[in-house]
C-alpha atoms as a PDB file:
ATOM      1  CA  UNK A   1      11.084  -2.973  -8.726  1.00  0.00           C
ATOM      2  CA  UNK A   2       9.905  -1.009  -5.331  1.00  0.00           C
ATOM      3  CA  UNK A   3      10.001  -1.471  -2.138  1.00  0.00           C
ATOM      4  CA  UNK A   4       6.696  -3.478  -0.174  1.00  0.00           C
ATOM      5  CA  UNK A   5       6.307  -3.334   3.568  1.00  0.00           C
ATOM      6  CA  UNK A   6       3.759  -5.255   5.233  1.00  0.00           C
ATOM      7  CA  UNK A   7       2.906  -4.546   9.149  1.00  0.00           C
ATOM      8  CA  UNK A   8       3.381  -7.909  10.219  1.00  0.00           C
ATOM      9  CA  UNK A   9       1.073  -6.960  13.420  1.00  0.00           C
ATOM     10  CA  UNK A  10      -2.867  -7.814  14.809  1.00  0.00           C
ATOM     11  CA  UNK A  11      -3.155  -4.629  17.043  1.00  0.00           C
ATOM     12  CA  UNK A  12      -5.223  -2.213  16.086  1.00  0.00           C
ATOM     13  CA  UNK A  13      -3.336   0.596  17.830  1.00  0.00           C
ATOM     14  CA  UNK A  14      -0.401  -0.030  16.057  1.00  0.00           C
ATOM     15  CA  UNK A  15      -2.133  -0.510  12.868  1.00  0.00           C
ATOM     16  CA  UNK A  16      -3.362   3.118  13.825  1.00  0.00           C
ATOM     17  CA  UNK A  17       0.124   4.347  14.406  1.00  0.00           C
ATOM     18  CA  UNK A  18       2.296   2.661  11.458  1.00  0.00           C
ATOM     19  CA  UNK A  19      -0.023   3.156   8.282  1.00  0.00           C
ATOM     20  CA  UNK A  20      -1.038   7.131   7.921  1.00  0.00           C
ATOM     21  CA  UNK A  21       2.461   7.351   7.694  1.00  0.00           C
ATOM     22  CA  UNK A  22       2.835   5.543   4.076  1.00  0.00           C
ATOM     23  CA  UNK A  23       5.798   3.131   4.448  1.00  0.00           C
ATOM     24  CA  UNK A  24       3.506   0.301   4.828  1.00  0.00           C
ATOM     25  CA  UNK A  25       1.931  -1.170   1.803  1.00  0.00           C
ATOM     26  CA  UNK A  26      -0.661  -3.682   3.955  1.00  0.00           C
ATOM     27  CA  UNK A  27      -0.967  -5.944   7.098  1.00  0.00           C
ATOM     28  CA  UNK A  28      -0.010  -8.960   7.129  1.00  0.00           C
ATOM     29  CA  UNK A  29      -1.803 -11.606  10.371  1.00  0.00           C
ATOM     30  CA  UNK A  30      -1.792 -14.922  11.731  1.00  0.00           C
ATOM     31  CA  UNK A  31      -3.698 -16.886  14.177  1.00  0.00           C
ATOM     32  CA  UNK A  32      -0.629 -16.300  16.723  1.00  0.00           C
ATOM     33  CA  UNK A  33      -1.048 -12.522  16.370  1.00  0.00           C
ATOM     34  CA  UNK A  34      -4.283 -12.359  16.543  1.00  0.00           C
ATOM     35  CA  UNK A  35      -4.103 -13.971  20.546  1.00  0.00           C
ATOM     36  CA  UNK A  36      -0.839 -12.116  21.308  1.00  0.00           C
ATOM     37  CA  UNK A  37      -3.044  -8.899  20.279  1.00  0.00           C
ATOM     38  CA  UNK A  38      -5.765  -9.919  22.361  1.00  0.00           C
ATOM     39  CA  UNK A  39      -7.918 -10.122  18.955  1.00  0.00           C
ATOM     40  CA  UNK A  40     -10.096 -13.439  18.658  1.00  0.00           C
ATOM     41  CA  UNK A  41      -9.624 -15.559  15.852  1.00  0.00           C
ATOM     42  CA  UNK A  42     -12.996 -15.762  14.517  1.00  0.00           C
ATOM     43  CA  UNK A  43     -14.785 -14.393  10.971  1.00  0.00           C
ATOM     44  CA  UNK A  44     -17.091 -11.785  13.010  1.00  0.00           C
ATOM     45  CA  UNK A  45     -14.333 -10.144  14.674  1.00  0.00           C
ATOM     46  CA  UNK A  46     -11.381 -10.206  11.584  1.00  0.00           C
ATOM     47  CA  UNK A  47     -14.361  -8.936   9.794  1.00  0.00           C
ATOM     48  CA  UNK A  48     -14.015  -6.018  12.055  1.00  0.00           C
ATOM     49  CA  UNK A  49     -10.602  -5.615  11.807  1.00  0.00           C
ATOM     50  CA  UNK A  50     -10.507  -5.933   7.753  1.00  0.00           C
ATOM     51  CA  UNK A  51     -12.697  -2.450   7.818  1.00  0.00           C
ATOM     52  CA  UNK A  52     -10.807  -0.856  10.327  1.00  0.00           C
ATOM     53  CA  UNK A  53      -7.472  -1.734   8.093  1.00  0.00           C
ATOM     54  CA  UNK A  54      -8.721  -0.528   4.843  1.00  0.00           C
ATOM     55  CA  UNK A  55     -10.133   2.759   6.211  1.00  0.00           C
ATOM     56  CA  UNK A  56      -6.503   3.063   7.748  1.00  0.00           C
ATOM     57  CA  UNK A  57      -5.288   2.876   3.782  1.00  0.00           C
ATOM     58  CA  UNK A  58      -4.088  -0.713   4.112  1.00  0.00           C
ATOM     59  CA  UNK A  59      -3.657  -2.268   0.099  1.00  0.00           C
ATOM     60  CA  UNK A  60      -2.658  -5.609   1.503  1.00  0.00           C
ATOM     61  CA  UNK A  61      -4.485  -7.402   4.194  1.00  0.00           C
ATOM     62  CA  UNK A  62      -2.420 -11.343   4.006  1.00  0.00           C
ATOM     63  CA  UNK A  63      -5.397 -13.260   7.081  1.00  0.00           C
ATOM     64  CA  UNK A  64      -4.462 -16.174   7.636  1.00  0.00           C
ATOM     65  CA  UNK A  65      -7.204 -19.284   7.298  1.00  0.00           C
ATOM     66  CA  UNK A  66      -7.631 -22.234   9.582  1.00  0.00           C
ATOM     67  CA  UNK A  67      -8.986 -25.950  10.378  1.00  0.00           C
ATOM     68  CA  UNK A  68      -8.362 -29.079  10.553  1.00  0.00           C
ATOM     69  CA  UNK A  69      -8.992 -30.770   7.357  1.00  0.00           C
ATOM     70  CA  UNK A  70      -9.212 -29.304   4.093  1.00  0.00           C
ATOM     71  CA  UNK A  71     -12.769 -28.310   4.055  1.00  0.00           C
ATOM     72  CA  UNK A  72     -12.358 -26.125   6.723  1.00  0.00           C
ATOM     73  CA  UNK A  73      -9.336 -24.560   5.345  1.00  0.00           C
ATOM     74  CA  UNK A  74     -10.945 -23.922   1.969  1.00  0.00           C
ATOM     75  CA  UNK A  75     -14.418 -22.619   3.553  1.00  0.00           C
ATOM     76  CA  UNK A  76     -12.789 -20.070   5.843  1.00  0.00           C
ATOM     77  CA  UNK A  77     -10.623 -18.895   3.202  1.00  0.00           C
ATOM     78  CA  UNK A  78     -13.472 -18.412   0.959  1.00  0.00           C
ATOM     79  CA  UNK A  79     -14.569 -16.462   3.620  1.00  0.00           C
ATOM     80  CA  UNK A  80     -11.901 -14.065   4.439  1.00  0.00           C
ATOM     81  CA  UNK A  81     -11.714 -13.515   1.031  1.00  0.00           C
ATOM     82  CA  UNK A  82     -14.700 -11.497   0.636  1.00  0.00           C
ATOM     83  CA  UNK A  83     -13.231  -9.242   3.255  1.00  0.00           C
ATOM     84  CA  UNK A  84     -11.691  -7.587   0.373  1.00  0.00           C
ATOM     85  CA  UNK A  85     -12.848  -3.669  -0.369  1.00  0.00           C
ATOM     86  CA  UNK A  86     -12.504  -1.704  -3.480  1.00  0.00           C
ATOM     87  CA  UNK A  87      -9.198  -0.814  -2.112  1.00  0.00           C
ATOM     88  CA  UNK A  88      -8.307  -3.512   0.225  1.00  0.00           C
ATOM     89  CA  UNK A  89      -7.232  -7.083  -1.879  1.00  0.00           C
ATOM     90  CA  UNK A  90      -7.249 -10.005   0.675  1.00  0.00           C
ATOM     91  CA  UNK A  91      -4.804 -12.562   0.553  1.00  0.00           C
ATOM     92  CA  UNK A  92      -5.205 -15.880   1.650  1.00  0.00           C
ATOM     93  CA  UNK A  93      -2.287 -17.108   4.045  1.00  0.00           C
ATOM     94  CA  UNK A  94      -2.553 -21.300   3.968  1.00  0.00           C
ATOM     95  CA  UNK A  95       0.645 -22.960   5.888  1.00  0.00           C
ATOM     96  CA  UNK A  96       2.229 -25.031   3.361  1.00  0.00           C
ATOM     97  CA  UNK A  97       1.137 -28.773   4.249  1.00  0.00           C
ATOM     98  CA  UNK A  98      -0.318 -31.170   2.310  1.00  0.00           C
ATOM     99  CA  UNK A  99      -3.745 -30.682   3.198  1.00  0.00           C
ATOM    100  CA  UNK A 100      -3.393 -27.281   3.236  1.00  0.00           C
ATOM    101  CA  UNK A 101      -1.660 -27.149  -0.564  1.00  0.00           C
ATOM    102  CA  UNK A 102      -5.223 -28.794  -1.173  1.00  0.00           C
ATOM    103  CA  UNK A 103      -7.199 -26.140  -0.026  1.00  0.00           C
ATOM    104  CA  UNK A 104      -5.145 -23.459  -1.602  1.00  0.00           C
ATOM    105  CA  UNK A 105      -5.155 -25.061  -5.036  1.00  0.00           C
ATOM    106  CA  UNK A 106      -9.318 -24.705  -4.795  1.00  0.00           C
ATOM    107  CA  UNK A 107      -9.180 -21.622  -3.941  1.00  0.00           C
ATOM    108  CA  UNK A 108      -6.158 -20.351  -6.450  1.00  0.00           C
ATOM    109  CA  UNK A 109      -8.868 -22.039  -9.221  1.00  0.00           C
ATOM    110  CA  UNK A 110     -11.597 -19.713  -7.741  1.00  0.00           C
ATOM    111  CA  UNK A 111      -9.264 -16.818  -8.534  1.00  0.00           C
ATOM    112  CA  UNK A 112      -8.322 -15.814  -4.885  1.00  0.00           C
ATOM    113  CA  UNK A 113      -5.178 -14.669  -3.820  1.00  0.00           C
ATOM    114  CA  UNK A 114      -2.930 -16.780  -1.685  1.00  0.00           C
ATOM    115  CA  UNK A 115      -0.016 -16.326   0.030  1.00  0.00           C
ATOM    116  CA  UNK A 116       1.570 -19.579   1.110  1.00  0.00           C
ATOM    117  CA  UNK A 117       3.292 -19.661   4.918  1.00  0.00           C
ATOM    118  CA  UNK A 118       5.268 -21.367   7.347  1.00  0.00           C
ATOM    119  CA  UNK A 119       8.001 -21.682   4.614  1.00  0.00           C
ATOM    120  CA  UNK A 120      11.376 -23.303   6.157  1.00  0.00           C
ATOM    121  CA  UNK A 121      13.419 -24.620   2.765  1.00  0.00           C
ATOM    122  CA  UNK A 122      13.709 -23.851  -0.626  1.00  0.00           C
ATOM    123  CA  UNK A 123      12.269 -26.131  -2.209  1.00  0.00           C
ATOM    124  CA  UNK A 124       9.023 -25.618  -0.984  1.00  0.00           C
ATOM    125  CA  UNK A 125       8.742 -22.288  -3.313  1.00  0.00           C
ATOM    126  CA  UNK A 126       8.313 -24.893  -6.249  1.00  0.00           C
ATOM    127  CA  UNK A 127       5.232 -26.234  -4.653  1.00  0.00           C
ATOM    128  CA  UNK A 128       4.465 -22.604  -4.864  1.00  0.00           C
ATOM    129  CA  UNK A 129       5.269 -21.978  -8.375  1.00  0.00           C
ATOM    130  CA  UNK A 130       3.406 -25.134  -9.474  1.00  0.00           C
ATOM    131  CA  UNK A 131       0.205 -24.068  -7.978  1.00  0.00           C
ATOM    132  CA  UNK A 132       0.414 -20.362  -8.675  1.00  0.00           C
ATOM    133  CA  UNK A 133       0.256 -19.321  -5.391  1.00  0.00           C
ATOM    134  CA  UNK A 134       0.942 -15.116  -5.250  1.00  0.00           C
ATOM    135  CA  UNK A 135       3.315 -14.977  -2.485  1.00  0.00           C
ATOM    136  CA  UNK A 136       5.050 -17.849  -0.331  1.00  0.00           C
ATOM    137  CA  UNK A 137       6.235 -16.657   3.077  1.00  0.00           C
ATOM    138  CA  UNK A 138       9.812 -18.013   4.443  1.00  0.00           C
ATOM    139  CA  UNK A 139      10.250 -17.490   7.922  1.00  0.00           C
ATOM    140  CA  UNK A 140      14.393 -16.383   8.253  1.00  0.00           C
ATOM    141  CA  UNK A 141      14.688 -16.067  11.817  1.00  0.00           C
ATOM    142  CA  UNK A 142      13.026 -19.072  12.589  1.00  0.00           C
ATOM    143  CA  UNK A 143      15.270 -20.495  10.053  1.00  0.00           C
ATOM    144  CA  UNK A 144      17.947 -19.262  11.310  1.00  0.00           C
ATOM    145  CA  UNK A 145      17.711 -20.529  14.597  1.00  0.00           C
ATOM    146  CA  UNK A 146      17.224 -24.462  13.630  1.00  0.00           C
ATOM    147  CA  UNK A 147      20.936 -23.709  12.281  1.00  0.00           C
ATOM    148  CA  UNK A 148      20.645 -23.059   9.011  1.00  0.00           C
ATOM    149  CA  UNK A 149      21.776 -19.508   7.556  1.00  0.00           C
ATOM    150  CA  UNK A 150      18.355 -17.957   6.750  1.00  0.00           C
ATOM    151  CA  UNK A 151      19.651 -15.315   4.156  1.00  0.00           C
ATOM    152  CA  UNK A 152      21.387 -17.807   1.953  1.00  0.00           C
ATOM    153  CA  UNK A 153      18.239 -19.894   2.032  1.00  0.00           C
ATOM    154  CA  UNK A 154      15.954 -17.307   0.788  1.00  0.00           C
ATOM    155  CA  UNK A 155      18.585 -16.130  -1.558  1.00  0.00           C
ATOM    156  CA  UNK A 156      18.133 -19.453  -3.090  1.00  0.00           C
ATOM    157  CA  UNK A 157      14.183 -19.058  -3.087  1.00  0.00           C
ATOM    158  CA  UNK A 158      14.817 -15.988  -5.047  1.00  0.00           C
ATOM    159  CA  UNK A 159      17.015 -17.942  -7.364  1.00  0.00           C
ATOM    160  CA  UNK A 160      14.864 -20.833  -8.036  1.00  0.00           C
ATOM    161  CA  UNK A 161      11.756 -18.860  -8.816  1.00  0.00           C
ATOM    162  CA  UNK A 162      13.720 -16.585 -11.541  1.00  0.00           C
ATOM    163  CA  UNK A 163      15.259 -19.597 -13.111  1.00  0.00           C
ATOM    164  CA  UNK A 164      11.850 -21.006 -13.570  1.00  0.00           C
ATOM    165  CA  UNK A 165       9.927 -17.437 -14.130  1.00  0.00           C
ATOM    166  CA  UNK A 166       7.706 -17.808 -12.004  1.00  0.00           C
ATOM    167  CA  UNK A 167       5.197 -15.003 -11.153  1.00  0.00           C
ATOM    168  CA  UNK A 168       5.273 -16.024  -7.242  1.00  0.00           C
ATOM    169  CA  UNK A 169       6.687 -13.552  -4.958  1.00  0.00           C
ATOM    170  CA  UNK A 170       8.707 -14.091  -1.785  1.00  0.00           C
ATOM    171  CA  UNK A 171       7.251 -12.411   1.260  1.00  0.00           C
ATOM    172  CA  UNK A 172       9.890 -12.764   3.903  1.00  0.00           C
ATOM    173  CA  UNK A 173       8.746 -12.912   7.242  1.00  0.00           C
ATOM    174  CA  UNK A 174      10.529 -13.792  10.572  1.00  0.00           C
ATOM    175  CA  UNK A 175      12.684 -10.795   9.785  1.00  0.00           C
ATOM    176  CA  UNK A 176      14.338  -9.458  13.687  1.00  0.00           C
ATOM    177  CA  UNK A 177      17.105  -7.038  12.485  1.00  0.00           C
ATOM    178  CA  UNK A 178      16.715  -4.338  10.352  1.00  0.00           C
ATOM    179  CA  UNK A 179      20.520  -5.112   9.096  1.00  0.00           C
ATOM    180  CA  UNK A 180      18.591  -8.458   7.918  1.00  0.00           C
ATOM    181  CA  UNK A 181      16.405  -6.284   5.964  1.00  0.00           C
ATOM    182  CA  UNK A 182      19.138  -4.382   4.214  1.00  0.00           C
ATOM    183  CA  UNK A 183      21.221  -7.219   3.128  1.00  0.00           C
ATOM    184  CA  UNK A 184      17.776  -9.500   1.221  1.00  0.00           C
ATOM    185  CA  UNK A 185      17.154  -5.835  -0.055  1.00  0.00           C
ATOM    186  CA  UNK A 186      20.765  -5.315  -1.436  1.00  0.00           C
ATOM    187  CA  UNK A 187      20.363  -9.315  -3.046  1.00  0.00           C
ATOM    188  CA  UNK A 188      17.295  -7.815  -5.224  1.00  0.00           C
ATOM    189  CA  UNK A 189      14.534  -8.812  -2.573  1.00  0.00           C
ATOM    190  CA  UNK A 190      11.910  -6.728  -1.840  1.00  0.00           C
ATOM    191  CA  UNK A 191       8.815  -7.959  -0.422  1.00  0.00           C
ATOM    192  CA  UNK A 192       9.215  -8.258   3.746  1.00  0.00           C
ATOM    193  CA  UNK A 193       6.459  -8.865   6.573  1.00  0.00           C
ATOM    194  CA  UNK A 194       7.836  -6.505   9.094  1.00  0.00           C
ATOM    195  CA  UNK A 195       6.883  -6.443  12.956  1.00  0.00           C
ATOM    196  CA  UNK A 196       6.705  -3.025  15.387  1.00  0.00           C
ATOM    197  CA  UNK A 197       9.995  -3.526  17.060  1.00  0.00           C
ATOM    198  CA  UNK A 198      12.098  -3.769  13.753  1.00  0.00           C
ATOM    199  CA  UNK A 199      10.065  -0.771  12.165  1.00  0.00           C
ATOM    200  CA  UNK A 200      10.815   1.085  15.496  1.00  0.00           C
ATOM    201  CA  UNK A 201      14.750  -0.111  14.376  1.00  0.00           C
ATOM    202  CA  UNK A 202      14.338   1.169  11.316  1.00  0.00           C
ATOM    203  CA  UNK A 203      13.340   4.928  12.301  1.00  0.00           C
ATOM    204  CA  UNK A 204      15.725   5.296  15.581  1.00  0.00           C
ATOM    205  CA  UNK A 205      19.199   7.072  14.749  1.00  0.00           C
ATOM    206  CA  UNK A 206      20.138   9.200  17.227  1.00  0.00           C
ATOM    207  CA  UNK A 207      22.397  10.833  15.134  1.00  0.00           C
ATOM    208  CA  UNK A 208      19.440  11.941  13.249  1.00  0.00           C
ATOM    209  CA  UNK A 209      17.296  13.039  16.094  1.00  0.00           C
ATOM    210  CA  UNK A 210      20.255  14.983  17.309  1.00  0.00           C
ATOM    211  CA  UNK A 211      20.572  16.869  13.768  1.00  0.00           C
ATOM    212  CA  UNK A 212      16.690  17.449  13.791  1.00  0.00           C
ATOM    213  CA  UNK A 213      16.877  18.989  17.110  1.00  0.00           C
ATOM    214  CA  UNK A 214      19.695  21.422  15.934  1.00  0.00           C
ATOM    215  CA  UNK A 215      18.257  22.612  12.897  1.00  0.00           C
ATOM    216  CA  UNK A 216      14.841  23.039  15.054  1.00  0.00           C
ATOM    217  CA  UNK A 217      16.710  25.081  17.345  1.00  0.00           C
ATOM    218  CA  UNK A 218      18.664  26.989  14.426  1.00  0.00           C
ATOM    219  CA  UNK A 219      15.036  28.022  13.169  1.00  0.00           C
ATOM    220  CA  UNK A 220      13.697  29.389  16.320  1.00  0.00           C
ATOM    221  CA  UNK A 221      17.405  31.297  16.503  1.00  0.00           C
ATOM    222  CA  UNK A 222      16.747  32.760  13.775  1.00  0.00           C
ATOM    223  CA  UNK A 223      13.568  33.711  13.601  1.00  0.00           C
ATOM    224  CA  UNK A 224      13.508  35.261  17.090  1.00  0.00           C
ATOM    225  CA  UNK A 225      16.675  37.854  15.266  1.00  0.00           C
END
Protein backbone atom coordinates (compact mmCIF):
# COMPACT_ATOMS: atom_id res chain seq x y z
CA UNK A 1 0.00 0.00 0.00
CA UNK A 2 1.45 3.72 -0.94
CA UNK A 3 0.60 6.80 -0.49
CA UNK A 4 -1.86 8.79 -3.45
CA UNK A 5 -2.20 12.54 -3.46
CA UNK A 6 -4.48 14.18 -5.70
CA UNK A 7 -4.32 18.22 -6.19
CA UNK A 8 -7.75 18.80 -5.41
CA UNK A 9 -7.36 22.30 -7.43
CA UNK A 10 -8.66 23.93 -11.15
CA UNK A 11 -5.80 26.57 -11.39
CA UNK A 12 -3.44 26.14 -13.68
CA UNK A 13 -0.74 28.04 -11.79
CA UNK A 14 -0.93 25.93 -9.03
CA UNK A 15 -1.14 22.89 -11.05
CA UNK A 16 2.25 24.41 -12.38
CA UNK A 17 3.64 24.81 -8.93
CA UNK A 18 2.49 21.48 -6.98
CA UNK A 19 3.20 18.63 -9.64
CA UNK A 20 7.11 18.88 -10.92
CA UNK A 21 7.60 18.35 -7.48
CA UNK A 22 6.28 14.51 -7.37
CA UNK A 23 4.06 14.29 -4.25
CA UNK A 24 1.05 14.52 -6.32
CA UNK A 25 -0.15 11.49 -8.11
CA UNK A 26 -3.09 13.54 -10.32
CA UNK A 27 -5.73 16.38 -10.16
CA UNK A 28 -8.65 15.93 -9.03
CA UNK A 29 -11.80 18.96 -10.33
CA UNK A 30 -15.24 19.88 -9.98
CA UNK A 31 -17.62 22.22 -11.51
CA UNK A 32 -17.14 24.52 -8.23
CA UNK A 33 -13.38 24.69 -8.90
CA UNK A 34 -13.47 25.19 -12.11
CA UNK A 35 -15.54 28.92 -11.42
CA UNK A 36 -13.57 29.60 -8.21
CA UNK A 37 -10.41 29.21 -10.70
CA UNK A 38 -11.87 31.39 -13.12
CA UNK A 39 -11.81 28.21 -15.60
CA UNK A 40 -15.21 27.69 -17.60
CA UNK A 41 -16.93 24.60 -17.30
CA UNK A 42 -17.21 23.58 -20.77
CA UNK A 43 -15.55 20.43 -22.99
CA UNK A 44 -13.38 22.99 -25.22
CA UNK A 45 -11.76 24.58 -22.41
CA UNK A 46 -11.24 21.25 -19.79
CA UNK A 47 -9.97 19.92 -23.01
CA UNK A 48 -7.34 22.50 -22.61
CA UNK A 49 -6.66 21.98 -19.27
CA UNK A 50 -6.48 17.93 -19.57
CA UNK A 51 -3.19 18.65 -21.94
CA UNK A 52 -1.79 21.15 -19.90
CA UNK A 53 -2.15 18.52 -16.77
CA UNK A 54 -0.64 15.58 -18.41
CA UNK A 55 2.34 17.49 -19.87
CA UNK A 56 2.71 18.70 -16.12
CA UNK A 57 3.10 14.65 -15.31
CA UNK A 58 -0.41 14.40 -13.88
CA UNK A 59 -1.43 10.20 -13.77
CA UNK A 60 -4.84 11.06 -12.44
CA UNK A 61 -7.07 13.66 -13.87
CA UNK A 62 -10.80 12.77 -11.61
CA UNK A 63 -13.29 15.84 -14.14
CA UNK A 64 -16.17 15.93 -12.98
CA UNK A 65 -19.40 15.45 -15.55
CA UNK A 66 -22.63 17.37 -15.57
CA UNK A 67 -26.51 17.80 -16.62
CA UNK A 68 -29.58 17.52 -15.80
CA UNK A 69 -30.91 14.20 -16.65
CA UNK A 70 -29.07 11.19 -17.29
CA UNK A 71 -28.34 11.62 -20.89
CA UNK A 72 -26.47 14.49 -20.33
CA UNK A 73 -24.54 13.05 -17.56
CA UNK A 74 -23.61 9.95 -19.55
CA UNK A 75 -22.76 12.01 -22.91
CA UNK A 76 -20.40 14.44 -21.20
CA UNK A 77 -18.76 11.78 -19.39
CA UNK A 78 -18.21 9.90 -22.48
CA UNK A 79 -16.69 12.88 -23.41
CA UNK A 80 -14.22 13.75 -20.82
CA UNK A 81 -13.25 10.44 -21.02
CA UNK A 82 -11.41 10.59 -24.14
CA UNK A 83 -9.40 13.32 -22.54
CA UNK A 84 -7.30 10.55 -21.41
CA UNK A 85 -3.41 10.43 -22.86
CA UNK A 86 -1.06 7.58 -22.96
CA UNK A 87 -0.11 8.73 -19.58
CA UNK A 88 -3.00 10.60 -18.30
CA UNK A 89 -6.21 7.97 -17.24
CA UNK A 90 -9.41 10.11 -16.82
CA UNK A 91 -11.76 9.43 -14.26
CA UNK A 92 -15.20 10.13 -14.35
CA UNK A 93 -16.50 12.06 -11.13
CA UNK A 94 -20.66 11.47 -11.16
CA UNK A 95 -22.31 12.84 -7.69
CA UNK A 96 -23.94 9.93 -6.26
CA UNK A 97 -27.83 10.43 -7.03
CA UNK A 98 -30.07 8.35 -8.54
CA UNK A 99 -29.94 9.61 -11.87
CA UNK A 100 -26.55 10.05 -11.72
CA UNK A 101 -25.84 6.15 -10.40
CA UNK A 102 -27.64 5.68 -13.90
CA UNK A 103 -25.30 7.34 -15.90
CA UNK A 104 -22.30 5.93 -14.18
CA UNK A 105 -23.47 2.34 -14.45
CA UNK A 106 -23.44 3.02 -18.58
CA UNK A 107 -20.49 4.24 -18.54
CA UNK A 108 -18.71 1.64 -15.87
CA UNK A 109 -20.23 -1.05 -18.75
CA UNK A 110 -18.30 0.97 -21.44
CA UNK A 111 -15.18 0.34 -19.37
CA UNK A 112 -14.56 3.98 -18.12
CA UNK A 113 -13.33 4.88 -14.96
CA UNK A 114 -15.52 6.50 -12.38
CA UNK A 115 -15.08 7.98 -9.34
CA UNK A 116 -18.32 8.47 -7.46
CA UNK A 117 -18.74 12.06 -5.36
CA UNK A 118 -20.59 14.05 -3.04
CA UNK A 119 -20.37 11.05 -0.59
CA UNK A 120 -21.92 12.05 3.01
CA UNK A 121 -22.67 8.34 4.77
CA UNK A 122 -21.47 5.06 4.66
CA UNK A 123 -23.64 3.34 3.20
CA UNK A 124 -23.51 4.92 0.08
CA UNK A 125 -19.95 3.08 -0.64
CA UNK A 126 -22.20 -0.11 -1.21
CA UNK A 127 -23.94 1.58 -4.03
CA UNK A 128 -20.38 1.91 -5.03
CA UNK A 129 -19.27 -1.55 -4.63
CA UNK A 130 -22.39 -2.86 -6.40
CA UNK A 131 -21.75 -0.94 -9.49
CA UNK A 132 -17.98 -1.18 -9.57
CA UNK A 133 -17.36 2.21 -9.45
CA UNK A 134 -13.17 2.83 -9.00
CA UNK A 135 -13.20 5.35 -6.37
CA UNK A 136 -16.18 6.95 -4.26
CA UNK A 137 -15.33 10.35 -2.80
CA UNK A 138 -16.59 11.19 0.97
CA UNK A 139 -16.47 14.65 1.73
CA UNK A 140 -15.12 14.72 5.82
CA UNK A 141 -15.22 18.25 6.46
CA UNK A 142 -18.40 18.79 5.06
CA UNK A 143 -19.34 15.89 7.11
CA UNK A 144 -18.09 17.03 9.83
CA UNK A 145 -19.76 20.14 10.01
CA UNK A 146 -23.57 18.72 9.66
CA UNK A 147 -22.39 17.14 13.16
CA UNK A 148 -21.37 14.02 12.50
CA UNK A 149 -17.60 12.93 13.26
CA UNK A 150 -16.21 12.66 9.69
CA UNK A 151 -13.18 10.32 10.55
CA UNK A 152 -15.26 7.66 12.20
CA UNK A 153 -17.56 7.77 9.20
CA UNK A 154 -15.01 7.09 6.65
CA UNK A 155 -13.37 4.67 8.96
CA UNK A 156 -16.50 2.78 8.54
CA UNK A 157 -16.39 3.20 4.60
CA UNK A 158 -13.07 1.60 4.85
CA UNK A 159 -14.56 -1.14 6.91
CA UNK A 160 -17.50 -1.97 4.87
CA UNK A 161 -15.67 -2.20 1.59
CA UNK A 162 -12.94 -4.78 3.12
CA UNK A 163 -15.62 -6.86 4.67
CA UNK A 164 -17.21 -7.17 1.32
CA UNK A 165 -13.74 -7.09 -0.86
CA UNK A 166 -14.53 -4.82 -2.82
CA UNK A 167 -12.03 -3.39 -5.39
CA UNK A 168 -13.51 0.34 -4.85
CA UNK A 169 -11.25 2.78 -3.36
CA UNK A 170 -12.02 5.65 -1.00
CA UNK A 171 -10.84 9.01 -2.23
CA UNK A 172 -11.32 11.32 0.69
CA UNK A 173 -11.96 14.71 -0.10
CA UNK A 174 -13.11 17.71 2.07
CA UNK A 175 -9.89 17.11 3.95
CA UNK A 176 -8.93 20.98 5.92
CA UNK A 177 -6.19 19.85 8.40
CA UNK A 178 -3.28 18.12 7.63
CA UNK A 179 -3.62 16.42 11.33
CA UNK A 180 -6.93 15.01 9.49
CA UNK A 181 -4.69 13.57 6.99
CA UNK A 182 -2.40 11.83 9.41
CA UNK A 183 -4.93 10.20 11.53
CA UNK A 184 -7.20 8.35 8.05
CA UNK A 185 -3.46 7.62 7.09
CA UNK A 186 -2.52 5.98 10.50
CA UNK A 187 -6.31 3.91 10.17
CA UNK A 188 -4.78 2.25 6.81
CA UNK A 189 -6.29 5.00 4.40
CA UNK A 190 -4.50 6.24 1.75
CA UNK A 191 -6.11 7.77 -1.11
CA UNK A 192 -6.89 11.81 -0.26
CA UNK A 193 -8.03 14.78 -2.67
CA UNK A 194 -5.90 17.44 -1.18
CA UNK A 195 -6.38 21.35 -1.74
CA UNK A 196 -3.31 24.21 -1.86
CA UNK A 197 -3.78 25.49 1.60
CA UNK A 198 -3.46 21.99 3.37
CA UNK A 199 -0.45 21.00 1.01
CA UNK A 200 1.04 24.46 1.99
CA UNK A 201 0.27 22.83 5.85
CA UNK A 202 1.88 20.01 5.05
CA UNK A 203 5.41 21.56 3.94
CA UNK A 204 5.55 24.62 6.63
CA UNK A 205 7.65 23.70 9.89
CA UNK A 206 9.52 26.33 10.95
CA UNK A 207 11.56 24.26 12.88
CA UNK A 208 12.67 22.82 9.68
CA UNK A 209 13.26 25.97 7.78
CA UNK A 210 15.25 27.14 10.73
CA UNK A 211 17.57 23.86 10.57
CA UNK A 212 17.86 24.32 6.69
CA UNK A 213 19.00 27.78 7.12
CA UNK A 214 21.75 26.67 9.66
CA UNK A 215 23.20 23.96 7.85
CA UNK A 216 23.11 26.46 4.65
CA UNK A 217 24.99 28.81 6.63
CA UNK A 218 27.37 25.99 8.15
CA UNK A 219 28.29 25.23 4.36
CA UNK A 220 29.16 28.64 3.28
CA UNK A 221 31.29 28.71 6.87
CA UNK A 222 33.03 26.27 5.85
CA UNK A 223 33.76 26.52 2.62
CA UNK A 224 34.87 30.17 2.82
CA UNK A 225 37.88 28.41 5.63
Amino acid sequence: MSLNLLLDNANPVSWERWLPSGFFKGITTNPTLLREAGQPCNLTNLEKLANKASILGCNELHLQSWGKSKENIRECGMALAKLKTPTMQVYVKIPITEIGIEAARELIDSDIPVTLTACYESKQVLIAAALKASYIAPYMGRINDLGTNGSAEIISMKKILKGIQSDCKLLVASVRKSHDLCALASEGINTFAVSTKVTEELFHSEKTLKAAERFELDAEQNNAN
